[in-house]
N, C-alpha and C. Protein backbone atom coordinates (compact mmCIF):
# COMPACT_ATOMS: atom_id res chain seq x y z
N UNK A 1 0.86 -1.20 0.00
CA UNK A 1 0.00 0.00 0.00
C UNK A 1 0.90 1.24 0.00
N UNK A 2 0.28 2.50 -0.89
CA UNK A 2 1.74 3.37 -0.88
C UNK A 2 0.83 4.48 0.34
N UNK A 3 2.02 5.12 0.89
CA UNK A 3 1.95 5.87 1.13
C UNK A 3 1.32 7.54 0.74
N UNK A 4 0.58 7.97 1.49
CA UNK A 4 -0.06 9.71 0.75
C UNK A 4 1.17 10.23 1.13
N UNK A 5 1.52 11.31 0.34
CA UNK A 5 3.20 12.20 0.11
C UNK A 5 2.11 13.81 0.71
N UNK A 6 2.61 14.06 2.00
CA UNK A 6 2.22 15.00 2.60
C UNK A 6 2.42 16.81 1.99
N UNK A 7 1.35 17.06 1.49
CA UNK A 7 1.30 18.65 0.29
C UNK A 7 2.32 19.63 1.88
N UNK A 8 3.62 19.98 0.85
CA UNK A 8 4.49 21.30 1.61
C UNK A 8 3.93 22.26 1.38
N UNK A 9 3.85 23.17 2.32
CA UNK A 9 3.13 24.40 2.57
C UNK A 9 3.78 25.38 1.33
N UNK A 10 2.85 25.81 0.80
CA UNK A 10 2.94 26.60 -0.66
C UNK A 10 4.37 28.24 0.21
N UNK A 11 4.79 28.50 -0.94
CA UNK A 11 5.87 29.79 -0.85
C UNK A 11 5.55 30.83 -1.21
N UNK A 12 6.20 31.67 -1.31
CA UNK A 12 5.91 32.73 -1.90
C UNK A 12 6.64 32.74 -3.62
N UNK A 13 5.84 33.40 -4.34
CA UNK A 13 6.14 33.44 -5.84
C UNK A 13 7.14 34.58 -5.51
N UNK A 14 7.77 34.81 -7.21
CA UNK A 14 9.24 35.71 -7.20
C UNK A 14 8.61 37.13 -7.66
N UNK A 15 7.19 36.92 -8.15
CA UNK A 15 6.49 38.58 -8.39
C UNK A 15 6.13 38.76 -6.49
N UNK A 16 5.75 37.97 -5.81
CA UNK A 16 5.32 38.26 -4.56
C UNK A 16 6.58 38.95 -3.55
N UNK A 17 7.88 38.07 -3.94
CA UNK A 17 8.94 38.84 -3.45
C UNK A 17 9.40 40.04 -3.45
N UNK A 18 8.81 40.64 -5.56
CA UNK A 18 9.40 41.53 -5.72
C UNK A 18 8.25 42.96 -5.14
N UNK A 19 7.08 42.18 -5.21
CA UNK A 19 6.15 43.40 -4.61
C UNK A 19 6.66 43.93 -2.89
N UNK A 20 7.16 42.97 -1.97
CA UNK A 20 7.52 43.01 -0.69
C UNK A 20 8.82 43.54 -0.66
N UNK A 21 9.78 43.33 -1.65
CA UNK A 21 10.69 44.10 -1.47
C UNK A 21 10.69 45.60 -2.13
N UNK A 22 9.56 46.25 -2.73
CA UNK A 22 9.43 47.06 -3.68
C UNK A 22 8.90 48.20 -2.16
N UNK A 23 7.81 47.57 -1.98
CA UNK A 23 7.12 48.37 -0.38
C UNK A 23 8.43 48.36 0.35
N UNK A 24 9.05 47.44 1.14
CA UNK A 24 10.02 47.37 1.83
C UNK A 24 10.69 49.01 1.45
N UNK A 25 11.47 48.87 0.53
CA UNK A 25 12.48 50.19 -0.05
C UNK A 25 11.43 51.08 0.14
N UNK A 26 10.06 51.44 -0.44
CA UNK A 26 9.41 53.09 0.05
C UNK A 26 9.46 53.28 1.45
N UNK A 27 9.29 52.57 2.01
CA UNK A 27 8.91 52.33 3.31
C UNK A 27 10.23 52.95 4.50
N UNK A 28 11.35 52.42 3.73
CA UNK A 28 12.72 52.84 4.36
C UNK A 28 12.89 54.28 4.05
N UNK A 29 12.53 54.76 2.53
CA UNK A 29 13.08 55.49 2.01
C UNK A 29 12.09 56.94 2.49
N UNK A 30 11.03 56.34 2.81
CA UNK A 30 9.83 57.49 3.94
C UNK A 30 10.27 57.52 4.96
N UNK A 31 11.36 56.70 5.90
CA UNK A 31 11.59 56.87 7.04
C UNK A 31 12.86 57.74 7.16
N UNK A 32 14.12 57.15 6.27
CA UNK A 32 14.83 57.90 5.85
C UNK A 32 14.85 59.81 6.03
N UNK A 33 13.80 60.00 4.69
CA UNK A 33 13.20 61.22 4.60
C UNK A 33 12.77 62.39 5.78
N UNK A 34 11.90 61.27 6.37
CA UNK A 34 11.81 61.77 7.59
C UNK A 34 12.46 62.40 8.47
N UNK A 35 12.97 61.20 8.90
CA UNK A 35 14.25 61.02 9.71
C UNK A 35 15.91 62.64 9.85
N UNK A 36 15.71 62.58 7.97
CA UNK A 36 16.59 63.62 7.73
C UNK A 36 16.27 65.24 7.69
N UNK A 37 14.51 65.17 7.13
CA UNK A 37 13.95 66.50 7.26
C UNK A 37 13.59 66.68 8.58
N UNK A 38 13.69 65.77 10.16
CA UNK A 38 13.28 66.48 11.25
C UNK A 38 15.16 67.49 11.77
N UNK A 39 16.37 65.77 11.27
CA UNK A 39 17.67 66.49 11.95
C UNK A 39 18.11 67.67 11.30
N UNK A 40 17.34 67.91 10.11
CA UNK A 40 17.71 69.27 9.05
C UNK A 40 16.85 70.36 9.99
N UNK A 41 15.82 69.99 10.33
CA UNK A 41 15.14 71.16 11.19
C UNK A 41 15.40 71.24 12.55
N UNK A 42 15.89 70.49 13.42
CA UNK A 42 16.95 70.40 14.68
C UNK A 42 17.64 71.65 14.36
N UNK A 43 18.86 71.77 13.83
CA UNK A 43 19.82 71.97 13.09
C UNK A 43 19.79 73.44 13.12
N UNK A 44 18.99 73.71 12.26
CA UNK A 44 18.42 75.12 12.00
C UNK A 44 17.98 76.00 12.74
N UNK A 45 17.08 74.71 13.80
CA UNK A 45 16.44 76.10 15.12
C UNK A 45 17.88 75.83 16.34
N UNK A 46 18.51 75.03 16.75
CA UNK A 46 19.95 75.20 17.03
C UNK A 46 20.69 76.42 16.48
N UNK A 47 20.91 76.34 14.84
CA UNK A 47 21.57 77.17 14.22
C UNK A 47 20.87 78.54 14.77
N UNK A 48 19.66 78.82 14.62
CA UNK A 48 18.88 80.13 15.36
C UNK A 48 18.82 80.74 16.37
N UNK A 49 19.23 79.70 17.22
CA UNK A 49 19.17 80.28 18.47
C UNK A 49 20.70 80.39 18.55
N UNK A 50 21.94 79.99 18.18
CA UNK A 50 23.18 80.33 18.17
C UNK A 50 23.09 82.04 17.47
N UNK A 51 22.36 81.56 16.89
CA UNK A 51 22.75 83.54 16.31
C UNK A 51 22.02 84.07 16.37
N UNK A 52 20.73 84.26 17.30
CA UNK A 52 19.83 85.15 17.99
C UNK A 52 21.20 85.44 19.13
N UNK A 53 21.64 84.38 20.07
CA UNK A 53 22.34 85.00 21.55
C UNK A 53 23.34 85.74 20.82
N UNK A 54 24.31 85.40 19.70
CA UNK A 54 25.28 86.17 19.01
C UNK A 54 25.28 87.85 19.16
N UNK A 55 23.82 87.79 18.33
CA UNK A 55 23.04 88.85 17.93
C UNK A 55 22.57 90.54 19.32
N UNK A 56 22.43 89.41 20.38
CA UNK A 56 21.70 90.05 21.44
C UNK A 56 23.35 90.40 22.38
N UNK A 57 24.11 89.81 22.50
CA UNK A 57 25.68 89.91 23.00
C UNK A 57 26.32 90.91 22.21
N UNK A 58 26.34 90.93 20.88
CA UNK A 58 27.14 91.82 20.32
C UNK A 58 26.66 92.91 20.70
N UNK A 59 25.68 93.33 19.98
CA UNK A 59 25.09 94.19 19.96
C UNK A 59 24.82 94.99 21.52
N UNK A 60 24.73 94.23 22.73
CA UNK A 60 24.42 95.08 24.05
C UNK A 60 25.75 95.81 24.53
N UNK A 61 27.51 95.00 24.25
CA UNK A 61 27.84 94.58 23.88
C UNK A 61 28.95 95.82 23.63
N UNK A 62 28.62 96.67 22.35
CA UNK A 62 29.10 97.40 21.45
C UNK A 62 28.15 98.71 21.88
N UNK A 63 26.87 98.89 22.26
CA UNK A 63 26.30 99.79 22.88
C UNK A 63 27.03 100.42 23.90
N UNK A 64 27.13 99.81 25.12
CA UNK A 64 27.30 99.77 26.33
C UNK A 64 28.45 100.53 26.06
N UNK A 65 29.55 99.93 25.03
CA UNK A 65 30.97 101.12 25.27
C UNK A 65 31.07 102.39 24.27
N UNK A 66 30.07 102.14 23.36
CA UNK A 66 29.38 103.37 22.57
C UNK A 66 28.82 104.06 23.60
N UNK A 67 28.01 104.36 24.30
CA UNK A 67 27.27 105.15 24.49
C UNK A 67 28.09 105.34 25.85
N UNK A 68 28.76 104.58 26.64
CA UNK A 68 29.59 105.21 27.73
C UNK A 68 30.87 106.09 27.27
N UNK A 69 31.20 106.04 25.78
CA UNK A 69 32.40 106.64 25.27
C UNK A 69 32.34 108.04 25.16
N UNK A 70 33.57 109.10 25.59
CA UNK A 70 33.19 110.61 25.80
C UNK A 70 34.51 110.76 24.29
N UNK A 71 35.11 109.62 23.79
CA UNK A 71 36.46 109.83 22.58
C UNK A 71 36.10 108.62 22.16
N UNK A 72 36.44 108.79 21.07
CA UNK A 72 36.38 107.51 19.67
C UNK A 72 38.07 108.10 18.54
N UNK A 73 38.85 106.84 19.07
CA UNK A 73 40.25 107.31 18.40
C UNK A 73 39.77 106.42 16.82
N UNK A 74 38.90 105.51 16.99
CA UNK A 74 39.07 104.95 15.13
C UNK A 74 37.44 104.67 15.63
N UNK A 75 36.44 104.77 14.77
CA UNK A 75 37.14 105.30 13.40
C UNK A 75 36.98 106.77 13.26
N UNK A 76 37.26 107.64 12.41
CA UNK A 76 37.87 109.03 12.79
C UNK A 76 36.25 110.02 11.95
N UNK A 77 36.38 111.16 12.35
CA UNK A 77 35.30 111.79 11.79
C UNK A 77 35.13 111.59 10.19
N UNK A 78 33.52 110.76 10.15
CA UNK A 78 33.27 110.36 8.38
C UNK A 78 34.12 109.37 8.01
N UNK A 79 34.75 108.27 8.37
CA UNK A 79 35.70 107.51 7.57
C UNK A 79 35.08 106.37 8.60
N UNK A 80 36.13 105.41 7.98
CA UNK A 80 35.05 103.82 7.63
C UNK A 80 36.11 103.43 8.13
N UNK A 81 35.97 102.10 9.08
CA UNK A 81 37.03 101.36 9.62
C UNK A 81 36.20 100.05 9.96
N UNK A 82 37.54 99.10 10.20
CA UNK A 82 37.30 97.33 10.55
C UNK A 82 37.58 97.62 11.92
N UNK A 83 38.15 98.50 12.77
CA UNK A 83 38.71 98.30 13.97
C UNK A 83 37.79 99.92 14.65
N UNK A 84 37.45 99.41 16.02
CA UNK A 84 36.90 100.42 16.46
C UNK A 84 36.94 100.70 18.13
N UNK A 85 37.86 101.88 18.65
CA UNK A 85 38.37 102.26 19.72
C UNK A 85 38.14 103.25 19.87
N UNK A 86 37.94 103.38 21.36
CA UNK A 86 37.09 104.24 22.08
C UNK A 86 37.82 104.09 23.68
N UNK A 87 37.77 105.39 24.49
CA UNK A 87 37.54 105.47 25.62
C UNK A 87 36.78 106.29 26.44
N UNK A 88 36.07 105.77 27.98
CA UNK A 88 35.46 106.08 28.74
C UNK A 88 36.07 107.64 29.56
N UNK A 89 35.39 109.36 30.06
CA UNK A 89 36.24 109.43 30.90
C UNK A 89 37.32 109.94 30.42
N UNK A 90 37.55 110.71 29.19
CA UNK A 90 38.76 111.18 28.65
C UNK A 90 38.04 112.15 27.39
N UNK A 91 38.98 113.08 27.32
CA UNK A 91 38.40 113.87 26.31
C UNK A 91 39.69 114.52 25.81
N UNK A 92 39.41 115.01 24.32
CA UNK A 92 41.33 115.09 23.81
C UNK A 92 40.95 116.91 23.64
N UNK A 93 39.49 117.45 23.79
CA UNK A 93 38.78 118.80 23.41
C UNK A 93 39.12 119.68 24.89
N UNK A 94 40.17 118.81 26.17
CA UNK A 94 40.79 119.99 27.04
C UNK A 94 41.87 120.55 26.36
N UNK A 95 42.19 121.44 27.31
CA UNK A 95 43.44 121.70 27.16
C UNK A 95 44.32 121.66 27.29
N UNK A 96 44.36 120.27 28.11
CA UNK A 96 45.43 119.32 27.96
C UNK A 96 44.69 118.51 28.52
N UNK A 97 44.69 117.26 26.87
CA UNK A 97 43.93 115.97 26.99
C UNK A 97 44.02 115.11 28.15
N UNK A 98 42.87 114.42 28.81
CA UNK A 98 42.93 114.01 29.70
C UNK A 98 41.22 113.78 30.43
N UNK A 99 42.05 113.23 31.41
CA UNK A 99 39.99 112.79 32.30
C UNK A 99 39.12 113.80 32.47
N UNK A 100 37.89 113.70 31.96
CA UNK A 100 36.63 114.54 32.04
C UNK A 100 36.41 114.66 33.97
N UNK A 101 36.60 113.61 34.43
CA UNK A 101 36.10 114.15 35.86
C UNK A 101 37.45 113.32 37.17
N UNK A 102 38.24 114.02 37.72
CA UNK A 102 39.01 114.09 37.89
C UNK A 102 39.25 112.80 39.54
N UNK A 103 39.27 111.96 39.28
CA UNK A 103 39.24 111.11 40.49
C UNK A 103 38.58 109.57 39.85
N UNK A 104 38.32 109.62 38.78
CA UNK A 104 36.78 109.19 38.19
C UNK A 104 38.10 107.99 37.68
N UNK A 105 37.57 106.83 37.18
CA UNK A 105 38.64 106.09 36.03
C UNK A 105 38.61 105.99 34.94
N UNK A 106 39.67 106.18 33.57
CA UNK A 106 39.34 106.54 32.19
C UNK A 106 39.79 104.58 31.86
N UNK A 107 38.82 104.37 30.96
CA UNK A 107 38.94 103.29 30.46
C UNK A 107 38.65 103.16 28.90
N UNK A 108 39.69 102.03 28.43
CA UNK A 108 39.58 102.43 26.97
C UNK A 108 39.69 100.65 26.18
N UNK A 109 38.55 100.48 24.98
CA UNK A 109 38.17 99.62 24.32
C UNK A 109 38.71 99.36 23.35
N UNK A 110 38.94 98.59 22.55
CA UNK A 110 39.62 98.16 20.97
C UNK A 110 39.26 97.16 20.52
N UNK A 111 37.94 97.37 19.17
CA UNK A 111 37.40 96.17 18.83
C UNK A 111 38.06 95.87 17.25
N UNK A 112 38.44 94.32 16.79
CA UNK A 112 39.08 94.42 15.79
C UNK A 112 38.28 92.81 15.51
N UNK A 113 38.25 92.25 14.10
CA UNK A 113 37.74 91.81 13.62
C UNK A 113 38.94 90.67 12.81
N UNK A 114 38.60 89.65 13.05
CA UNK A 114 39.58 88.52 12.51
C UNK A 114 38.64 88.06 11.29
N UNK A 115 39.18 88.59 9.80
CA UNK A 115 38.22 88.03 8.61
C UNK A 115 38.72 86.63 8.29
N UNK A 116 39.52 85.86 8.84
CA UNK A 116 39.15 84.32 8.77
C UNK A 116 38.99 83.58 9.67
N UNK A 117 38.85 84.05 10.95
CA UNK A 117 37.87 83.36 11.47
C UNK A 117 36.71 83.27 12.15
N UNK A 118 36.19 84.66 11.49
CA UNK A 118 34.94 85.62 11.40
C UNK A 118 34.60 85.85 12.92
N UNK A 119 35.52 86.36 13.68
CA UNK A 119 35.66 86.64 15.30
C UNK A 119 35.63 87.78 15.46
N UNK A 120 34.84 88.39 16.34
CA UNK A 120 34.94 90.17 16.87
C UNK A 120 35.30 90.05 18.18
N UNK A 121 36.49 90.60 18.41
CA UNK A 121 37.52 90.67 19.68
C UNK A 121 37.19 91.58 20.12
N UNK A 122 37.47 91.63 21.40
CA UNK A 122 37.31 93.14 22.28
C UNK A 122 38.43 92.96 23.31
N UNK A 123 39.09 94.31 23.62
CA UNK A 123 39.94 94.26 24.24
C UNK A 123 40.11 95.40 25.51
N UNK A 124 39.84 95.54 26.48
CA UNK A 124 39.77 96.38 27.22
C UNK A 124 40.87 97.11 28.53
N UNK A 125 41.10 97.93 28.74
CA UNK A 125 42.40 98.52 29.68
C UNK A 125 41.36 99.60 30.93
N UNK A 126 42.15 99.88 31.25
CA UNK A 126 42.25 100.67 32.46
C UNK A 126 43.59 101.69 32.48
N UNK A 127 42.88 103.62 32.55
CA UNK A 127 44.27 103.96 33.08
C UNK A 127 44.66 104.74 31.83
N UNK A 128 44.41 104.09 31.12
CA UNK A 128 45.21 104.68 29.65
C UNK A 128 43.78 104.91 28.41
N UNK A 129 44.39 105.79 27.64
CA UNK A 129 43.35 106.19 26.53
C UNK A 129 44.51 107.04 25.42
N UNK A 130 44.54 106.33 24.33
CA UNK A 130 43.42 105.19 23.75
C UNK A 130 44.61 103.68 24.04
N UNK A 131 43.53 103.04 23.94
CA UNK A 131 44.01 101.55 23.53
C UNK A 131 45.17 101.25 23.31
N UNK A 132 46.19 100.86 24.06
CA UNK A 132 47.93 100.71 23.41
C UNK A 132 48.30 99.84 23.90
N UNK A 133 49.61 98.93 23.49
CA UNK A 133 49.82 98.81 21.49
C UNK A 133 48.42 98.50 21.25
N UNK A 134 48.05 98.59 19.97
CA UNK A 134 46.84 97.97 18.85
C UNK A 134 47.39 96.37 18.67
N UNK A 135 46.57 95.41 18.89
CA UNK A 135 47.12 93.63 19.20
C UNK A 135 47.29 93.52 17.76
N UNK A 136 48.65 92.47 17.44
CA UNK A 136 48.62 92.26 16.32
C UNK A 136 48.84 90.76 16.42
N UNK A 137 48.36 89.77 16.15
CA UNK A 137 47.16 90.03 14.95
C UNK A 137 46.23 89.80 15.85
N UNK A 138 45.10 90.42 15.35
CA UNK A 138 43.76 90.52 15.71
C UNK A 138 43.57 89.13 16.73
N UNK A 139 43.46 89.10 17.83
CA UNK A 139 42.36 88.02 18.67
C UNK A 139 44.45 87.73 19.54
N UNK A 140 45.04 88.23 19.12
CA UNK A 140 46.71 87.92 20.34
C UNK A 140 45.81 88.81 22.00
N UNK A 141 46.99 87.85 22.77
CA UNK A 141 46.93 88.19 23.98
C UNK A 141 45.12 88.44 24.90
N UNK A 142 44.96 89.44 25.52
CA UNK A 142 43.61 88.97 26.35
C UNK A 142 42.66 89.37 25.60
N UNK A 143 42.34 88.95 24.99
CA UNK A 143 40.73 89.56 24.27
C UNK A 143 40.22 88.94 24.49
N UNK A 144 38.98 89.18 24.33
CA UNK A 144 37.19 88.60 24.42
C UNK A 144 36.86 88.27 23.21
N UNK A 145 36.39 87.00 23.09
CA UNK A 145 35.50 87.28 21.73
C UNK A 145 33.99 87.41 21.90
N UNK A 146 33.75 87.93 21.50
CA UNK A 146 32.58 88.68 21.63
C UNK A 146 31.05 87.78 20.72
N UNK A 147 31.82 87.44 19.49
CA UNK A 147 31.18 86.86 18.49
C UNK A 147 32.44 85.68 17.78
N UNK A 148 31.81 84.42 17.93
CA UNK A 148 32.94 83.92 17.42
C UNK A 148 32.43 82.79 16.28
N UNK A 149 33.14 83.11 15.50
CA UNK A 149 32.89 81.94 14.02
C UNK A 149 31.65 82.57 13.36
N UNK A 150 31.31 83.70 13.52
CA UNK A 150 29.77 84.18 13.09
C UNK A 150 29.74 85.68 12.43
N UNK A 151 30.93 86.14 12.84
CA UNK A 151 30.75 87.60 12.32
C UNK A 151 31.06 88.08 11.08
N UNK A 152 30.17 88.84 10.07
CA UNK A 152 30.46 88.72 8.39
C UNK A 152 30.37 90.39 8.06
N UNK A 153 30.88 90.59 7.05
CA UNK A 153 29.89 92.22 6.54
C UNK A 153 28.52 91.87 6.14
N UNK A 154 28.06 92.79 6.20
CA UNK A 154 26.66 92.93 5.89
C UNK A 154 26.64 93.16 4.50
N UNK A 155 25.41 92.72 4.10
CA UNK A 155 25.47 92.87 3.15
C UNK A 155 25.27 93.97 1.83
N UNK A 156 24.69 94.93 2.75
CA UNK A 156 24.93 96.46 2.16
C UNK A 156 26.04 97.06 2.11
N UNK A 157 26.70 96.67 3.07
CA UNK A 157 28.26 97.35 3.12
C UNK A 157 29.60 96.50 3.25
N UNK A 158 29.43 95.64 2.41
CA UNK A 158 30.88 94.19 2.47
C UNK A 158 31.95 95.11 2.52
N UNK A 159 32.38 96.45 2.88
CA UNK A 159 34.11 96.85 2.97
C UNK A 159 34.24 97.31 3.94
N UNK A 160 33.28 96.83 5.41
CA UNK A 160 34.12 97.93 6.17
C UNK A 160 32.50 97.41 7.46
N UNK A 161 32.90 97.74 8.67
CA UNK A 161 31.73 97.27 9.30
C UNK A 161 31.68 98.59 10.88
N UNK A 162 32.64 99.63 11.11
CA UNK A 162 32.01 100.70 11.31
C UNK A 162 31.92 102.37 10.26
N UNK A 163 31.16 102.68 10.85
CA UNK A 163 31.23 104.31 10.16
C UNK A 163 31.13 105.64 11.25
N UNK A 164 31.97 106.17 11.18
CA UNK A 164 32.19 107.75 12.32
C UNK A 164 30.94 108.64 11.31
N UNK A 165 29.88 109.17 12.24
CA UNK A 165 28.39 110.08 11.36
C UNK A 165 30.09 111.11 11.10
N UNK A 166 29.50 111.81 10.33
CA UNK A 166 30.10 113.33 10.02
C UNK A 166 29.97 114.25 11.00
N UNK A 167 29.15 114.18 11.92
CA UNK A 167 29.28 115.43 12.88
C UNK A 167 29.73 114.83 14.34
N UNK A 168 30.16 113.41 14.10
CA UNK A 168 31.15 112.31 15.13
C UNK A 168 30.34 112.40 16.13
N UNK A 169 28.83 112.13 16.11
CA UNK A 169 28.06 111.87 17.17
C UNK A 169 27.92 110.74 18.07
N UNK A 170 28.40 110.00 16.38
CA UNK A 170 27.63 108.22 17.30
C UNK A 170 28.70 107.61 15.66
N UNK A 171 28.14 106.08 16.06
CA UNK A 171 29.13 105.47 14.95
C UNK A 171 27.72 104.47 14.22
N UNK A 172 27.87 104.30 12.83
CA UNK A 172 27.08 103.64 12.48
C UNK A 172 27.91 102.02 11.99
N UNK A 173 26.60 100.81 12.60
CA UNK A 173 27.60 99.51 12.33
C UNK A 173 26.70 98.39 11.36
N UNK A 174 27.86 98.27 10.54
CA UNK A 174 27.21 97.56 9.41
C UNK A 174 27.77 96.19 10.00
N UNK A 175 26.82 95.04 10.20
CA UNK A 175 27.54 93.80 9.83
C UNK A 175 26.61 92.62 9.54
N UNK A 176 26.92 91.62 9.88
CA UNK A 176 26.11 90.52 9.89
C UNK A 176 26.68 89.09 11.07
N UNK A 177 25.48 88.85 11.78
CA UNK A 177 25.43 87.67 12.45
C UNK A 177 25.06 86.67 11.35
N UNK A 178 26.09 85.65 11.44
CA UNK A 178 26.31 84.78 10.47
C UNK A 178 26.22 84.92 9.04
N UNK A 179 26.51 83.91 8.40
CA UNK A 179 27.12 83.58 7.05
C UNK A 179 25.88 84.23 6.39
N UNK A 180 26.08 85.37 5.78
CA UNK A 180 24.71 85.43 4.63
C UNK A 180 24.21 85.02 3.42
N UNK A 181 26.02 84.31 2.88
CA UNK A 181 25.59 83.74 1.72
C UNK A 181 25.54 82.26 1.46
N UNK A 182 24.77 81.85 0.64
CA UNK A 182 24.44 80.57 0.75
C UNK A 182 25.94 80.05 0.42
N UNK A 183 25.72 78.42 0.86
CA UNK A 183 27.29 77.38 0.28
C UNK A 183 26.57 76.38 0.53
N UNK A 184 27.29 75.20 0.15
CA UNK A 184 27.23 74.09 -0.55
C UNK A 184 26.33 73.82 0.35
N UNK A 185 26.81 73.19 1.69
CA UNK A 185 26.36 73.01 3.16
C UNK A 185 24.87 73.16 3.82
N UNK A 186 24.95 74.59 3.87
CA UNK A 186 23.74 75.98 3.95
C UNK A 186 23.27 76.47 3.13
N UNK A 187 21.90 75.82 2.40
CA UNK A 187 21.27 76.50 1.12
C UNK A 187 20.79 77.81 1.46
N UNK A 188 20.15 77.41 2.74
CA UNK A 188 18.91 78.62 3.34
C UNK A 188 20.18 79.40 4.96
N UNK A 189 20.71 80.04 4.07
CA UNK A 189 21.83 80.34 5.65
C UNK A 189 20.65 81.21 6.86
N UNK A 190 21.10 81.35 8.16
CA UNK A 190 20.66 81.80 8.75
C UNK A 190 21.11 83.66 9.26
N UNK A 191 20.73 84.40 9.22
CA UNK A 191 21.79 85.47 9.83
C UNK A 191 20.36 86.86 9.98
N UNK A 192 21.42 88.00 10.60
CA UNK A 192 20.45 89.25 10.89
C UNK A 192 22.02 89.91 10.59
N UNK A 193 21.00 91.20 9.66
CA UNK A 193 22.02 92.05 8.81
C UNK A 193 21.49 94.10 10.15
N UNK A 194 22.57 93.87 10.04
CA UNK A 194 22.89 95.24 10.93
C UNK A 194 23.23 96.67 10.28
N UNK A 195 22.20 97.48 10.70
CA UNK A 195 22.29 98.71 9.79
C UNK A 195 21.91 99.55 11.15
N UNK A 196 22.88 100.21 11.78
CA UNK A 196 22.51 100.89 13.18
C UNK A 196 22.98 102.22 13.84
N UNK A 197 22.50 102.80 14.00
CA UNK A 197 23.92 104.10 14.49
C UNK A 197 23.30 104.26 16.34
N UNK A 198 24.75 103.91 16.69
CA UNK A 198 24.63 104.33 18.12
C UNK A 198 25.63 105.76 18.81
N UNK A 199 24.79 106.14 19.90
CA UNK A 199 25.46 107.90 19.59
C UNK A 199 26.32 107.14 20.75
N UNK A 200 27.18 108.31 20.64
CA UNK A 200 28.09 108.58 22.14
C UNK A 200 27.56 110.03 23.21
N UNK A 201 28.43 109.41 24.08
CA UNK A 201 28.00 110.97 25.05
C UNK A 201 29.12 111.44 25.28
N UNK A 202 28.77 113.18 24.55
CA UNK A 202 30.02 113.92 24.22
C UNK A 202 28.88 115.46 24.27
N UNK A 203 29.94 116.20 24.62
CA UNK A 203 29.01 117.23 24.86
C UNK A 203 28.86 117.90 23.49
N UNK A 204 27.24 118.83 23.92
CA UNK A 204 27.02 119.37 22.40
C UNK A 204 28.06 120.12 21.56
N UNK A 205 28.49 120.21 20.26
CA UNK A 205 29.28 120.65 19.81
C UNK A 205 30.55 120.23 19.89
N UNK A 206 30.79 119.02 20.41
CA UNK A 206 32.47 118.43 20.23
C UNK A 206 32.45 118.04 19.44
N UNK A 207 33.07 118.34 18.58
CA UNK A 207 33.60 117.59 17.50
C UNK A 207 35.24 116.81 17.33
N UNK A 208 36.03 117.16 18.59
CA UNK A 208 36.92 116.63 18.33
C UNK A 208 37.28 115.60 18.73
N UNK A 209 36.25 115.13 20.18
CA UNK A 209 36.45 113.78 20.50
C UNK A 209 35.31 113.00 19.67
């Protein structure tokens, strides 16, 4: 008597494979997607909030010794400079230059700008006015950076990132928090472009500090 030959459980066909591996790949390739458009948007609001605090530091920053400054040695009445020094507490309009109030302390600033490695230094003294020696190169010995890996020209004014008004009231500052122009990397760069004039306090009619 023969034996019944027990039916093996049916397989899958090679169109059935290819439909399962066809879903399989969208399936990765949606997660993928995903996956990369949330760390691309991580990234960005990271990147944002790095150059919002940039933004809010420089800027309080560069006020604070603007508007406490009674002399501005660079940049000079109407002319355009990368480097910008100032002191507190000193005035060069006596008659013989020296401290506005006599007991008081004169203090003096020197901001200079490293264009490769887009750093705004600050450098500060006590005692003396103006600023001496001028650091060479830009970001030697004690400085602050103030802004670091982020600071660009603006884009209205790419040659130069302060300006002395003409009647040497206040200084106007062109620049930019971060990269403004796109690269390979950064299609959509992030940044805030600076167009600002902050006065000093100098009495009416000086023109020479």
């Amino acid at each position: 008597m023969k034996k019944r030959r027990e039916a093996l459980p049916a397989g899958f066909t090679l169109m059935e494979l290819l439909i399962a591996m066809s879903l399989s790949t969208l399936v990765i390739a949606a997660v993928v997607a995903f996956a990369t458009s949330m760390i691309r948007t991580q990234f960005q609001e990271i990147r944002r909030g790095e150059v919002s605090g940039a933004t809010i530091l420089s800027l309080d920053q560069l006020r604070t010794d603007l508007e406490n400054a009674t002399y501005l040695q660079f940049p000079s009445a109407a002319a355009v400079s990368n480097v910008l020094s100032g002191c507190a507490n000193y005035s060069m309009a006596l008659n013989t230059p020296g401290p506005l109030l006599a007991g008081a302390p004169v203090t003096s600033f020197y901001y200079c700008v490293d264009a490769t490695s887009h750093t705004l230094w600050r450098y500060q003294a006590s005692g003396i006015c103006p600023y001496a020696p001028a650091p060479a190169p830009c970001g030697a010995g004690s400085a602050t950076a103030i802004v670091y890996g982020a600071f660009y020209p603006s884009l209205a004014n790419p040659g130069f990132f302060f300006k002395r008004t003409a009647d040497t009231s206040g200084v106007e500052l062109f620049y930019s928090i971060g990269n403004p122009s796109a690269t390979a990397t950064l299609q959509s760069p992030i940044n805030y472009q600076f167009d600002t004039k902050i006065n000093m306090v100098k009495a009416y009619m000086n023109t020479t500090d």
